[in-house]
Each structure stands twice: as C-alpha cells, then as structure tokens.
N, C-alpha and C. Protein backbone atom coordinates (compact mmCIF):
# COMPACT_ATOMS: atom_id res chain seq x y z
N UNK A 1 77.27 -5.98 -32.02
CA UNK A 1 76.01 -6.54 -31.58
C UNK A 1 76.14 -7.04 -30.14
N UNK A 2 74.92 -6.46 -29.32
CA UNK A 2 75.59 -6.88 -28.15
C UNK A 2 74.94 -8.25 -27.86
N UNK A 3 75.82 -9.07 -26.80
CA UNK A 3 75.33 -10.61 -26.73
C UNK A 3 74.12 -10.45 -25.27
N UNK A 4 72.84 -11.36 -26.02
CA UNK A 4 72.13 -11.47 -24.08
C UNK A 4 73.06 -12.64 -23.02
N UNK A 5 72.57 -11.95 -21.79
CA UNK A 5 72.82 -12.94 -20.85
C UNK A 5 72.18 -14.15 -21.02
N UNK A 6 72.29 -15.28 -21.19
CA UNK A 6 71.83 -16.23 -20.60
C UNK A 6 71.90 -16.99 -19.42
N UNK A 7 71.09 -17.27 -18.80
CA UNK A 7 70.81 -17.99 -17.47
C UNK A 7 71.05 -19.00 -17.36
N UNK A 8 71.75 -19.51 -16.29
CA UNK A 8 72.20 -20.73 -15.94
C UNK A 8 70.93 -21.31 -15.69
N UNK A 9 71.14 -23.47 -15.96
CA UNK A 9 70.33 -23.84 -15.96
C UNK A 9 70.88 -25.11 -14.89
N UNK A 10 70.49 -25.65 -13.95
CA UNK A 10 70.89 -27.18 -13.64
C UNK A 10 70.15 -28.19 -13.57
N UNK A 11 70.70 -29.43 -14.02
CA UNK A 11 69.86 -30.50 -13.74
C UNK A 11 70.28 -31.10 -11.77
N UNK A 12 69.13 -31.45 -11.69
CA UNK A 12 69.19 -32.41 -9.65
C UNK A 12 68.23 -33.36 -9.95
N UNK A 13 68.92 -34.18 -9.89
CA UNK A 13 68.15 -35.97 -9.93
C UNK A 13 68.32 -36.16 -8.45
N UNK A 14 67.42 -37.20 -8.09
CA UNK A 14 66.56 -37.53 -6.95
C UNK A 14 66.91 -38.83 -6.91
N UNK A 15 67.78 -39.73 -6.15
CA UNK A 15 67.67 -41.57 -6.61
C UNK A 15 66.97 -42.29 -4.96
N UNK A 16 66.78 -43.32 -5.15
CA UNK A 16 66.25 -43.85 -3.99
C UNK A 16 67.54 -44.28 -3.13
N UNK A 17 68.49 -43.29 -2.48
CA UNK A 17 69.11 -43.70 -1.35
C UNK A 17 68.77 -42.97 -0.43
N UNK A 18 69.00 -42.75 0.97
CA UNK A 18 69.12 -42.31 2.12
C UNK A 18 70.09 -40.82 1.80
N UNK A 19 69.03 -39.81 2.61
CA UNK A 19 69.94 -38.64 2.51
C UNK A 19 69.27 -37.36 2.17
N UNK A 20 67.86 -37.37 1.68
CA UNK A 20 67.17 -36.47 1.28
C UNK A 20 67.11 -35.02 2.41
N UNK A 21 67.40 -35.31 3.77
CA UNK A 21 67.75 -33.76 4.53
C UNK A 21 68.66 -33.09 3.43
N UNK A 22 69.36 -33.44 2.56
CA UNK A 22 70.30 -32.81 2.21
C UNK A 22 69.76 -31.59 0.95
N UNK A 23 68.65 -32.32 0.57
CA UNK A 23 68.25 -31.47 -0.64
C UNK A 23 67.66 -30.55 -0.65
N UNK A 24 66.77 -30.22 0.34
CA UNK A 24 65.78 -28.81 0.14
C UNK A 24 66.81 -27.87 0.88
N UNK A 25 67.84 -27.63 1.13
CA UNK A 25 68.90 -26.71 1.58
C UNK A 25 70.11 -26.44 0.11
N UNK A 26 70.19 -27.69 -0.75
CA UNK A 26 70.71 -27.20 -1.38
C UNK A 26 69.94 -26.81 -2.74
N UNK A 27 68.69 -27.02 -2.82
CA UNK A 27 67.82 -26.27 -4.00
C UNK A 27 67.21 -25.07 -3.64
N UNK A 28 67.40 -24.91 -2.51
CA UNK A 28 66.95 -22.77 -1.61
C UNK A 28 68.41 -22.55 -1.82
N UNK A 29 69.62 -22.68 -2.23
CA UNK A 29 70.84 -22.12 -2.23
C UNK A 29 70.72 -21.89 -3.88
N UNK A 30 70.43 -22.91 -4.58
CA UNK A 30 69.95 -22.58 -6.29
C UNK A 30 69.23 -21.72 -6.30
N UNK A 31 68.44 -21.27 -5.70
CA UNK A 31 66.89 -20.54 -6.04
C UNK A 31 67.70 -18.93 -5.71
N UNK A 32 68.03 -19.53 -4.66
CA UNK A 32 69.06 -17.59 -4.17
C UNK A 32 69.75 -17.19 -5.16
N UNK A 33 70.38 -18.41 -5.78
CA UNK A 33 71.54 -17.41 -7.00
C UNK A 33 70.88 -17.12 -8.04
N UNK A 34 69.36 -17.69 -8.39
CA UNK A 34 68.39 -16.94 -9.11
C UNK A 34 68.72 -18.01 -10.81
N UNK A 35 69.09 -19.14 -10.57
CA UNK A 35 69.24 -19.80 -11.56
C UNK A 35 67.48 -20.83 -11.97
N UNK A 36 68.21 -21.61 -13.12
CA UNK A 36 66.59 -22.35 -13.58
C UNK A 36 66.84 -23.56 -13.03
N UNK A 37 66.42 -24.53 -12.23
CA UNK A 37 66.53 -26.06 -11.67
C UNK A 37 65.21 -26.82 -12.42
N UNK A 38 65.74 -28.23 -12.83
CA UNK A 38 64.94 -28.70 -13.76
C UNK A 38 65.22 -29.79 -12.80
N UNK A 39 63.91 -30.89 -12.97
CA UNK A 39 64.75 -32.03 -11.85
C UNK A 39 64.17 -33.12 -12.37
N UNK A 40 64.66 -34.61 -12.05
CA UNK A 40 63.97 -35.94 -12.28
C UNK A 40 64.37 -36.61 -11.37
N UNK A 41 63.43 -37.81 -11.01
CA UNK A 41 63.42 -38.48 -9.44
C UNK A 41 63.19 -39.91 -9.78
N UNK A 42 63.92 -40.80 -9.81
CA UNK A 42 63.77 -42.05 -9.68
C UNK A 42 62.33 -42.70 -8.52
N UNK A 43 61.68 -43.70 -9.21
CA UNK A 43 60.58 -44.22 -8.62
C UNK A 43 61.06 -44.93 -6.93
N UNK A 44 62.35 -44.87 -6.84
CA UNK A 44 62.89 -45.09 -5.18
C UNK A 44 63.28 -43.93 -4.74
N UNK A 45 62.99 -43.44 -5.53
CA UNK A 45 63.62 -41.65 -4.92
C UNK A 45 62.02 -41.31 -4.31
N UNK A 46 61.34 -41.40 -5.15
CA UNK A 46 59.78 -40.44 -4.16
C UNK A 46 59.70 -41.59 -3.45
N UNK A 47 59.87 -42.53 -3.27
CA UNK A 47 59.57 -43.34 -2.18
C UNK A 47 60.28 -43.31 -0.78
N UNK A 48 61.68 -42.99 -0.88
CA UNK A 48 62.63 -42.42 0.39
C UNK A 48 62.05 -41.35 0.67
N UNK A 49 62.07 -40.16 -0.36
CA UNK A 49 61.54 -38.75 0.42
C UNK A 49 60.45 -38.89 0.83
N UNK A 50 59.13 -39.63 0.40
CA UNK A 50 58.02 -39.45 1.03
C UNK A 50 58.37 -40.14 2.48
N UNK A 51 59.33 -41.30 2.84
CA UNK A 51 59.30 -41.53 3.87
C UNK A 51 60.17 -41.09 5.01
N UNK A 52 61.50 -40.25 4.75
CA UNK A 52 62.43 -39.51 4.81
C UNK A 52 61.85 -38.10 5.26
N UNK A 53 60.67 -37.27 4.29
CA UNK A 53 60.81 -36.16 4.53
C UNK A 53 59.38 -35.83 4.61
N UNK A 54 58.50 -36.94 3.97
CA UNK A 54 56.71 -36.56 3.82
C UNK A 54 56.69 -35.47 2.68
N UNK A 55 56.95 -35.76 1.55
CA UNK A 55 57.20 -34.83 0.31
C UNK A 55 56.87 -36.01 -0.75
N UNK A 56 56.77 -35.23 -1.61
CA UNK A 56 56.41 -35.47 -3.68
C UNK A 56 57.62 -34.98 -3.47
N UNK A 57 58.44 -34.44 -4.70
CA UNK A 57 59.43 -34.01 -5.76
C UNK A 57 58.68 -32.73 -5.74
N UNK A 58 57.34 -32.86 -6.52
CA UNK A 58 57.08 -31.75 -7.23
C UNK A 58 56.62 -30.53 -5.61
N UNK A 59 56.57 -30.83 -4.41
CA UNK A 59 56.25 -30.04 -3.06
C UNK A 59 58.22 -29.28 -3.13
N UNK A 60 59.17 -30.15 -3.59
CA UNK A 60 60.47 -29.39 -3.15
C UNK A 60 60.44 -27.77 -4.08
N UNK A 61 61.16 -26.92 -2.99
CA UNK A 61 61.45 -25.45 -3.71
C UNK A 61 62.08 -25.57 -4.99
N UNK A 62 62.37 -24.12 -5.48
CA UNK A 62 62.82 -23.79 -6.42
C UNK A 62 62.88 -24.50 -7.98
N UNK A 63 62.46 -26.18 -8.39
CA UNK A 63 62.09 -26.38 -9.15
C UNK A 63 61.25 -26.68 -10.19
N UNK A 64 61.74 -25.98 -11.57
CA UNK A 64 60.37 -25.25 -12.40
C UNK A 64 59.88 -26.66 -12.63
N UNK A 65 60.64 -27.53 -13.56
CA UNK A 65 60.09 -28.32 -14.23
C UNK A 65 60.67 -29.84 -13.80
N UNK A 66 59.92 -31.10 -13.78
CA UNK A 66 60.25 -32.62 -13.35
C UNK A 66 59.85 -33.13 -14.61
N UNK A 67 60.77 -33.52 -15.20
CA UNK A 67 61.21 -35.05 -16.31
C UNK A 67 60.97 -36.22 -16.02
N UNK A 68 59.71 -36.84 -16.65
CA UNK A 68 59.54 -37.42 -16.27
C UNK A 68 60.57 -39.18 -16.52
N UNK A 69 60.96 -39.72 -15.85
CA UNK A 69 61.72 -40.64 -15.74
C UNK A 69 62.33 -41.66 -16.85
N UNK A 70 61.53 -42.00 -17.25
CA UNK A 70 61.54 -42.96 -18.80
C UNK A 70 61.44 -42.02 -19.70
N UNK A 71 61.08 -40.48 -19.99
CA UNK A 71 61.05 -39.98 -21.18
C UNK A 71 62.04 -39.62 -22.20
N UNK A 72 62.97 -40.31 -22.90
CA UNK A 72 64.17 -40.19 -23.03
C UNK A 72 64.06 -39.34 -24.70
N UNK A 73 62.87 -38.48 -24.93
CA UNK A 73 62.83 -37.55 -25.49
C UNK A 73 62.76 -36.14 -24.68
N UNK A 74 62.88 -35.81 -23.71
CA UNK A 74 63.01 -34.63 -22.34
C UNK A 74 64.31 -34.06 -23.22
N UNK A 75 64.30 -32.56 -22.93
CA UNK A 75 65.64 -31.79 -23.02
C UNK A 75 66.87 -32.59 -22.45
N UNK A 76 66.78 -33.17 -20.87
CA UNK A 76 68.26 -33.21 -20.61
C UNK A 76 68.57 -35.13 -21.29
N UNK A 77 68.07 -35.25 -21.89
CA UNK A 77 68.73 -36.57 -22.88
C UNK A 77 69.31 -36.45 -24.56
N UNK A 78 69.46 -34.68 -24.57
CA UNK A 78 70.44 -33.78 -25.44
C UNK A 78 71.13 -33.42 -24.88
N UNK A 79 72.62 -33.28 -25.80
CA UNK A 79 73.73 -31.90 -24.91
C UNK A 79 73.60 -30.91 -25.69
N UNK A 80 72.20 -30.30 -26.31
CA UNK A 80 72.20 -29.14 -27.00
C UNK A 80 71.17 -28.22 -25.80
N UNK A 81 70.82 -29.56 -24.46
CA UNK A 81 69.82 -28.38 -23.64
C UNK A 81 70.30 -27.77 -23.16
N UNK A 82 71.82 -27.72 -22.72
CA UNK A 82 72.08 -26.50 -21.85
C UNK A 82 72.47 -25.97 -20.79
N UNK A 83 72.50 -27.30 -20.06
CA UNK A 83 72.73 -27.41 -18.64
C UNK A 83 74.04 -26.95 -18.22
N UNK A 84 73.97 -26.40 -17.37
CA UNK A 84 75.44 -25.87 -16.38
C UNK A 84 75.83 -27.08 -15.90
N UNK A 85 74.85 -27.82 -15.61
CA UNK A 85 75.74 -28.83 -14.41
C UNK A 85 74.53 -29.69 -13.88
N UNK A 86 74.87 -30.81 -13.01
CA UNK A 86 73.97 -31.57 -13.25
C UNK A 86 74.38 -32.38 -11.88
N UNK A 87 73.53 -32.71 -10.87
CA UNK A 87 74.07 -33.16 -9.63
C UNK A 87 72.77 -33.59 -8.95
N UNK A 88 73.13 -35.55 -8.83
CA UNK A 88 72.91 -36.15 -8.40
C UNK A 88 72.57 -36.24 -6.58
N UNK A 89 71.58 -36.66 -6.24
CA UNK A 89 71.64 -35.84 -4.63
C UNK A 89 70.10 -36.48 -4.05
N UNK A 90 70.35 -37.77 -3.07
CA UNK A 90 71.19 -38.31 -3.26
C UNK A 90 71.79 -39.49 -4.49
N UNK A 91 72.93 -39.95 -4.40
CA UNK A 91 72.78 -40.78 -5.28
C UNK A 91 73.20 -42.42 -4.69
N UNK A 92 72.39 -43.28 -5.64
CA UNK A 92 72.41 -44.38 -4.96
C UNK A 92 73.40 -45.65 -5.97
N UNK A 93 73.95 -46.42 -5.09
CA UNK A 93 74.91 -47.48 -5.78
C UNK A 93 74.30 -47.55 -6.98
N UNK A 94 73.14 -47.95 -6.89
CA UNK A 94 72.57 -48.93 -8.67
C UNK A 94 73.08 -47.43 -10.07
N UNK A 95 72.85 -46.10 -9.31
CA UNK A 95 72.49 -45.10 -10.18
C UNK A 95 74.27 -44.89 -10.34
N UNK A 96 74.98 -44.74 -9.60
CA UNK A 96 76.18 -44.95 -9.73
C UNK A 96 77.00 -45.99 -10.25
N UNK A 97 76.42 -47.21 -10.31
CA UNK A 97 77.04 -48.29 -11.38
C UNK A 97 76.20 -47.86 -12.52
N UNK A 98 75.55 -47.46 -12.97
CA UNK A 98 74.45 -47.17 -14.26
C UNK A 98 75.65 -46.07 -15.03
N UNK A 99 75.90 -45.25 -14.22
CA UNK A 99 76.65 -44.09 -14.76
C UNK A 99 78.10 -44.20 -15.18
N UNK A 100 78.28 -45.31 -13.87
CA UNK A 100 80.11 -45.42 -14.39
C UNK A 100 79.91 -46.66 -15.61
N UNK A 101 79.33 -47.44 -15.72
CA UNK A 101 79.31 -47.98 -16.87
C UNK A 101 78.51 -47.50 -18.14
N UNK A 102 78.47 -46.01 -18.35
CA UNK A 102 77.60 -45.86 -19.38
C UNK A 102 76.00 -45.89 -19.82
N UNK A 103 75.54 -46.70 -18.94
CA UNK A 103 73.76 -47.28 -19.36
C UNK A 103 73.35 -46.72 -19.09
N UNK A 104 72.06 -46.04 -20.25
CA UNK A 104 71.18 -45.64 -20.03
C UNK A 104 69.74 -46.25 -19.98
N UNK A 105 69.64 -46.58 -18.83
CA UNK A 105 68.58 -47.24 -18.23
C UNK A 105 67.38 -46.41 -17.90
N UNK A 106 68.10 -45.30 -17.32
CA UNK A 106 66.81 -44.10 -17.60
C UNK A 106 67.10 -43.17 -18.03
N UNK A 107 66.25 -41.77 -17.72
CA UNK A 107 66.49 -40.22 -18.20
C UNK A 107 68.09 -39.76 -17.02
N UNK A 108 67.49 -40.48 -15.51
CA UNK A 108 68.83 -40.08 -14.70
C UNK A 108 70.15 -40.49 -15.37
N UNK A 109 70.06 -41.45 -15.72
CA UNK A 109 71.85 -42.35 -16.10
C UNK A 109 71.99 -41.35 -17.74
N UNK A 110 71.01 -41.10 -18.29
CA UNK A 110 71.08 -40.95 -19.71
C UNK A 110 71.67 -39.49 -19.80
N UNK A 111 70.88 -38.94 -18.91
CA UNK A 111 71.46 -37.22 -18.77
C UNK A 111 72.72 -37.08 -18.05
N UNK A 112 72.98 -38.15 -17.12
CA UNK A 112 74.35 -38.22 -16.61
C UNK A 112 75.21 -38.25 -18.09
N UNK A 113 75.31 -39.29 -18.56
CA UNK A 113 76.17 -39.67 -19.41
C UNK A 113 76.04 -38.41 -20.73
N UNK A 114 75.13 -37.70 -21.14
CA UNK A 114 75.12 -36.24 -21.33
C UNK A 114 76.02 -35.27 -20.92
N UNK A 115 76.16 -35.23 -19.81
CA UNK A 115 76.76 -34.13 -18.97
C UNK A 115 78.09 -34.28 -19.18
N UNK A 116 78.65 -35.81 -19.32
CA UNK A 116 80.10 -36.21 -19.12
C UNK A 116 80.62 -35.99 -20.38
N UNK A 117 79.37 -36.56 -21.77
CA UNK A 117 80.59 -36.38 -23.41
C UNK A 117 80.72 -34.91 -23.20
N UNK A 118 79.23 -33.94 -23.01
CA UNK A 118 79.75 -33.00 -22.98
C UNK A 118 80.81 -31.97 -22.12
N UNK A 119 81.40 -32.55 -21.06
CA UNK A 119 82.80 -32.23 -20.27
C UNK A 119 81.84 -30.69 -19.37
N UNK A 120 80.55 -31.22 -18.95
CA UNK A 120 80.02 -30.40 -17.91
C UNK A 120 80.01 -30.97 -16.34
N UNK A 121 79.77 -30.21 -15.42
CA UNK A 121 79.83 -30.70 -13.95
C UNK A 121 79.32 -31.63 -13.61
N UNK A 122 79.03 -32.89 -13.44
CA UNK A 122 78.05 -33.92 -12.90
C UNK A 122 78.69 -34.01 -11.45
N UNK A 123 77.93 -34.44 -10.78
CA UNK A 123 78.71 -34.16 -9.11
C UNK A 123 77.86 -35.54 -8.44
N UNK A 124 78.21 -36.73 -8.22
CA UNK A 124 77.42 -37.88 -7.34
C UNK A 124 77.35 -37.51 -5.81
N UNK A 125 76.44 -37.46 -4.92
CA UNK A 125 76.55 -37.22 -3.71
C UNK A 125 75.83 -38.83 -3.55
N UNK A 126 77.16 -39.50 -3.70
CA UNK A 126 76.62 -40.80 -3.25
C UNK A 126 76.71 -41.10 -2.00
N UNK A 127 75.56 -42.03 -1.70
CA UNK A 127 75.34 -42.34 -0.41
C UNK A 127 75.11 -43.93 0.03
N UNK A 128 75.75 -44.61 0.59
CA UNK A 128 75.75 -46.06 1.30
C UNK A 128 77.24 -45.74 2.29
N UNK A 129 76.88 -46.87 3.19
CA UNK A 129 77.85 -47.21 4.35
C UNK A 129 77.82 -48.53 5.04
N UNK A 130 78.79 -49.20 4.67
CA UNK A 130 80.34 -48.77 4.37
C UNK A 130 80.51 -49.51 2.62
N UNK A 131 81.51 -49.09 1.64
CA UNK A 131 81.59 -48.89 0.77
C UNK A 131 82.11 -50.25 0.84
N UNK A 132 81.72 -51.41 -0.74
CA UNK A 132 82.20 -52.71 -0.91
C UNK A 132 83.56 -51.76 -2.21
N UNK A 133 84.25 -53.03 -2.45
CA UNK A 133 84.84 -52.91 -3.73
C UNK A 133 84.47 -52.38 -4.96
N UNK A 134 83.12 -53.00 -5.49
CA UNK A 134 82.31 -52.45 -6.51
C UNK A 134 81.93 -51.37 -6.32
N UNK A 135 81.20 -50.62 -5.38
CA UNK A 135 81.18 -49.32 -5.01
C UNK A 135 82.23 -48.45 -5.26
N UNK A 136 83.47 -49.22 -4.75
CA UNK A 136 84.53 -47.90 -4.97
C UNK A 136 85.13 -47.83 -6.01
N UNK A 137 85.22 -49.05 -6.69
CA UNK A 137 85.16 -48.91 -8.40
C UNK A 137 84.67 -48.22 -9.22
N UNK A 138 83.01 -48.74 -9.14
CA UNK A 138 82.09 -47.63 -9.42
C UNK A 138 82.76 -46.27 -9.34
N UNK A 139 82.71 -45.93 -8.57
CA UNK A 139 83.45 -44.37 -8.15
C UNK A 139 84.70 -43.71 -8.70
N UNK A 140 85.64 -44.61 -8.47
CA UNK A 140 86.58 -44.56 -9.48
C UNK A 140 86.52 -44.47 -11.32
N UNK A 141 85.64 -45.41 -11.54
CA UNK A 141 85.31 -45.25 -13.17
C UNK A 141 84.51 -44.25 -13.63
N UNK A 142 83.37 -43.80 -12.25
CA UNK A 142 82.94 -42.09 -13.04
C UNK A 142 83.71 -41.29 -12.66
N UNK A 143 84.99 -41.09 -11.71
CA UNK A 143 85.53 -39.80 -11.80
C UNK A 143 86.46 -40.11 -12.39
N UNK A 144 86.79 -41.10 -13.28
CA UNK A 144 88.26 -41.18 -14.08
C UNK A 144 87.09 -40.25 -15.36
N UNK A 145 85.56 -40.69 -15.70
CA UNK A 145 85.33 -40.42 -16.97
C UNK A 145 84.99 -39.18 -16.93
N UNK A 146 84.85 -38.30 -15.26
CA UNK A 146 85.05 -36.70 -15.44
C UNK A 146 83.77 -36.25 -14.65
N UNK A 147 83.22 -37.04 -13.55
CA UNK A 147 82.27 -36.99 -12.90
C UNK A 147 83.20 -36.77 -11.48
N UNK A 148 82.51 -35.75 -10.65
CA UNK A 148 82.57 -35.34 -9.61
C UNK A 148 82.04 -36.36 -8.18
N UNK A 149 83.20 -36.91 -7.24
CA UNK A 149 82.37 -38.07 -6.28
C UNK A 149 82.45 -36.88 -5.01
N UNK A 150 80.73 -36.72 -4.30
CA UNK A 150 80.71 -35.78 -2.86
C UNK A 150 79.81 -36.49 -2.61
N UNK A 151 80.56 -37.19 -1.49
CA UNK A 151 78.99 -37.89 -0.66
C UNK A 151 78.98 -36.71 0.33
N UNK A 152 77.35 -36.83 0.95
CA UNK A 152 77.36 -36.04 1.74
C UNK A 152 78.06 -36.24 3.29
N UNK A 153 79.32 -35.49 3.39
CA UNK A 153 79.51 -35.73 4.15
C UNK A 153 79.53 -33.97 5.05
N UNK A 154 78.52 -33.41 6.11
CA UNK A 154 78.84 -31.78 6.67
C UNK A 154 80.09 -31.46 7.20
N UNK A 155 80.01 -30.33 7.00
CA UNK A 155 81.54 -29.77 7.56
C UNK A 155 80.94 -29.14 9.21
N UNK A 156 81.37 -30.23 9.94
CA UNK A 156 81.09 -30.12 11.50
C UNK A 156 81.96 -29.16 12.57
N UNK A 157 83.34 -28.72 11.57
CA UNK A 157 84.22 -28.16 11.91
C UNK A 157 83.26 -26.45 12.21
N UNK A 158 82.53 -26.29 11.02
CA UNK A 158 81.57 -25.42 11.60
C UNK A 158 80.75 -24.76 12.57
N UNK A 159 80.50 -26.33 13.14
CA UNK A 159 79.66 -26.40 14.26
C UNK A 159 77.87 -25.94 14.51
N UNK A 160 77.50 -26.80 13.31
CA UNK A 160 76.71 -26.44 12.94
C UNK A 160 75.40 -27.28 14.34
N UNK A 161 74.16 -26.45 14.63
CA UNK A 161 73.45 -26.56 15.67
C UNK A 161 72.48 -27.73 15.88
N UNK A 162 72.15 -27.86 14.01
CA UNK A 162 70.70 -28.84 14.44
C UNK A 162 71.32 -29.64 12.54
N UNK A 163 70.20 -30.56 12.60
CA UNK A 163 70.66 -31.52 11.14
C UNK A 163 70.75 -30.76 10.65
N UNK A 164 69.53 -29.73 10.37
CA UNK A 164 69.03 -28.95 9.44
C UNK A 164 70.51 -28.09 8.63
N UNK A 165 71.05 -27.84 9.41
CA UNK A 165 72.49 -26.94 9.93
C UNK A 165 73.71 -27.41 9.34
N UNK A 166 73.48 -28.65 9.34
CA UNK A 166 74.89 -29.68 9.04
C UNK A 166 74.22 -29.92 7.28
N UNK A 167 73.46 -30.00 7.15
CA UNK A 167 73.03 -30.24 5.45
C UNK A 167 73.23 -29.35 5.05
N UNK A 168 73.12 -28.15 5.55
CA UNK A 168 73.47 -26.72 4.86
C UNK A 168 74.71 -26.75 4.46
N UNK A 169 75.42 -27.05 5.61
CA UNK A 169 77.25 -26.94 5.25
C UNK A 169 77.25 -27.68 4.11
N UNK A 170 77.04 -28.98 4.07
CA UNK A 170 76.77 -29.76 2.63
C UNK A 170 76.66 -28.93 1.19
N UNK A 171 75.32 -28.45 1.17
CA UNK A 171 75.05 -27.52 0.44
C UNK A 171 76.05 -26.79 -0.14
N UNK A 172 76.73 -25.92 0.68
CA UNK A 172 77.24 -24.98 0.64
C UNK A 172 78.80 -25.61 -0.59
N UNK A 173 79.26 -27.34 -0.24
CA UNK A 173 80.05 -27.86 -0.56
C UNK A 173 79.64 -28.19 -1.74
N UNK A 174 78.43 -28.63 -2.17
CA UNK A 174 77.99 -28.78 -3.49
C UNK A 174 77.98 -27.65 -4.36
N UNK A 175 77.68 -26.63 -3.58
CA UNK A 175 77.94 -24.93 -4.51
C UNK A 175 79.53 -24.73 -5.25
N UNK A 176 80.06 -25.22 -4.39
CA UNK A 176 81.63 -24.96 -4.48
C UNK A 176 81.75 -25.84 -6.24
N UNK A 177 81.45 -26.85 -5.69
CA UNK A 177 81.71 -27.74 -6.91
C UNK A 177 81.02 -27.66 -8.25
N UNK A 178 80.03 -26.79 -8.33
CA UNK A 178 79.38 -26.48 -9.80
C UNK A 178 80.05 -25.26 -9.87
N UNK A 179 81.05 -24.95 -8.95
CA UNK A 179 81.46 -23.34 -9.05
C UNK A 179 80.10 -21.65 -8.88
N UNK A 180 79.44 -22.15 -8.00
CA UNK A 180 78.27 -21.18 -8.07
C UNK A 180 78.71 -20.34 -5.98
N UNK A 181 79.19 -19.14 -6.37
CA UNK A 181 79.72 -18.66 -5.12
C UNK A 181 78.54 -18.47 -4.40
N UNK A 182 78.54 -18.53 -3.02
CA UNK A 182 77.80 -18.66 -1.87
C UNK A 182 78.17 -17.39 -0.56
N UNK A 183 77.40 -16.11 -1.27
CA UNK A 183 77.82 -15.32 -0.19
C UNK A 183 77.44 -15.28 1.26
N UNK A 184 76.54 -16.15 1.07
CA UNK A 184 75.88 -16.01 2.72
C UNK A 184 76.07 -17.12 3.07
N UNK A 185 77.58 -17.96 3.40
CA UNK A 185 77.95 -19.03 3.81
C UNK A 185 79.16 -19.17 4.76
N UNK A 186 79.27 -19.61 5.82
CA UNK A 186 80.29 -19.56 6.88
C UNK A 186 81.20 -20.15 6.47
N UNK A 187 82.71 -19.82 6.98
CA UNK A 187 83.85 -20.55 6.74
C UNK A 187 84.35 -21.01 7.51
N UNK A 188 86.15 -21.08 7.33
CA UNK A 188 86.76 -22.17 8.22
C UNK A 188 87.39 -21.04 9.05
N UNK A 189 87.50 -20.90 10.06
CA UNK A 189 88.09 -19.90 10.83
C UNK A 189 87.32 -18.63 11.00
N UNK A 190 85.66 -18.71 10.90
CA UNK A 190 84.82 -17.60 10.74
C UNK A 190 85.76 -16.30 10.25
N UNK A 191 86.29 -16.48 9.48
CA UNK A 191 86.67 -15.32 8.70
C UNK A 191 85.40 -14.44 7.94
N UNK A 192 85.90 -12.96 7.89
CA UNK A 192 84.46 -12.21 7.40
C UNK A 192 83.81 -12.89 5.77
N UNK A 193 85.54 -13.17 5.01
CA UNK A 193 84.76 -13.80 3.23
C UNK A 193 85.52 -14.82 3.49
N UNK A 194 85.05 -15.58 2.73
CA UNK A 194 85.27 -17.27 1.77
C UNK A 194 86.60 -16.92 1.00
C-alpha cells in the first residue's frame, strides 16, 4: 500500500518585542518551500508590528490560518496537530519566561510547551538588549528542556546591502534550524552550494 505524502506544517507566533523586519523574509522563505504556516500573535505583538511595520498579522504572506490567542481549544494546543516545528519570531522576555517555566498563559506558551513534550523544533528568536540574569536563565531552562535559543542576530559577514538584506540572512538561519534547505541562499565564502 503505498503511503501519501504529507505536508509539512509550522507553527510562527508573533510576541510583542522589537524585531518584526525579521518576519516577512522569513515567512516568503516558508511559502517557497511550499509548506502550510499557521500563526498566532500576542496582543503586543500586533501592536509592535503595526508600529514597526504598519501591518495586522493577518496582511503578513504566506499564512493560511491565525489562532486566535486565548483559544486553547485551536489545533496547536494538541501534539496530535502536527506541526513540524514551531518558531517564535520575535520572541519576547515575558513569552520566554512563560515557556521556560512551563505556563500556559496562552495558546503561544501552551503550543510552545506542545512542541517540547513532543521533542519537535521550537526555535526562540528572542529579542532584548542587554540580557539580565533572569533572561539568561530563562534561556538556559528552555534549551536545557529542548528548545532552540536564535536571537536575531544577521550574518553581516555576507555583506548584506540594505536591512531588508540583513533579515534575510536571519531567515535563512532560522531555515537551517527547522532543518528546511534553502537553495536560493548565499554562503560563507560565496561558494556556488551551501
């Protein structure tokens, strides 16, 4: 009997920190590999991007469907929905102490902590500067429990031209880490492949 393909699916939560250039470069890099993006946005999250970028959630590319925040009957507050992977972007201290301690305070922390019993990708692209103690704790206690820490930081070694340019490289670093290859992406030594 032969088996169907099934399609990769990811979750991208939205939190209210600083950093949103980073996201509509890396959800047109989802959309290219032709996967499903499902997303939910913290009530400080549309409030940065609208002032950050002049956007809703629901104006960003490539995603089908937005969860709504408190609904903690939504697919991704099961680990029977499915998800490939699940990446935070940006993510902010409060959502990062929520996660390394377990609480589910919302659908974001709840589907985090989803992602982790079930030993799938969660990836924090946390964002503040400069980092206290608790912060780096924080950090420490979700990647001891199997969570991925990438703040955004671009790979300049690139030499990338405009912001727009330097978030891409980002991007390109978040691909790496759900394991989703990126053929149309520059390297280190402009070599012809990755």
């Amino acid at each position: 009997m032969k088996k169907e393909k099934v399609e990769k699916k990811y979750l991208v939560a939205v939190t209210g920190a600083s950093g949103m250039l980073f996201l509509q470069p890396f959800l047109r890099l989802l959309g290219e590999q032709g996967v499903i993006v499902h997303g939910i946005c913290s009530d400080a999250g549309r409030d940065v991007l609208s002032f950050e970028e002049g956007l809703i959630p629901e104006d960003l590319p490539v995603v089908s469907q937005w969860f709504d925040l408190h609904d903690f009957s939504a697919p991704p507050s099961s680990g029977s929905s499915g998800y490939s992977g699940m990446v935070v972007l940006p993510c902010s201290m409060g959502t990062l102490a929520a996660i390394a301690c377990g609480l589910s305070i919302n659908l974001i922390h709840r589907a985090a902590d989803v992602l982790l019993k079930e030993r799938k990708k969660l990836i924090l692209a946390v964002r503040e500067t400069p980092f206290n103690r608790t912060h780096l704790q924080n950090m420490l206690q979700a990647h001891d429990a199997g969570a991925i820490i990438c703040p955004p930081m671009p790979g300049f070694y690139l030499k990338p031209q405009s912001l727009e340019a330097a978030a891409e490289t980002f991007a390109w670093r978040l691909a790496d880490q759900i394991g989703m290859p990126v053929t149309s992406r520059k390297c280190w030594g402009d070599k012809e492949e990755c």
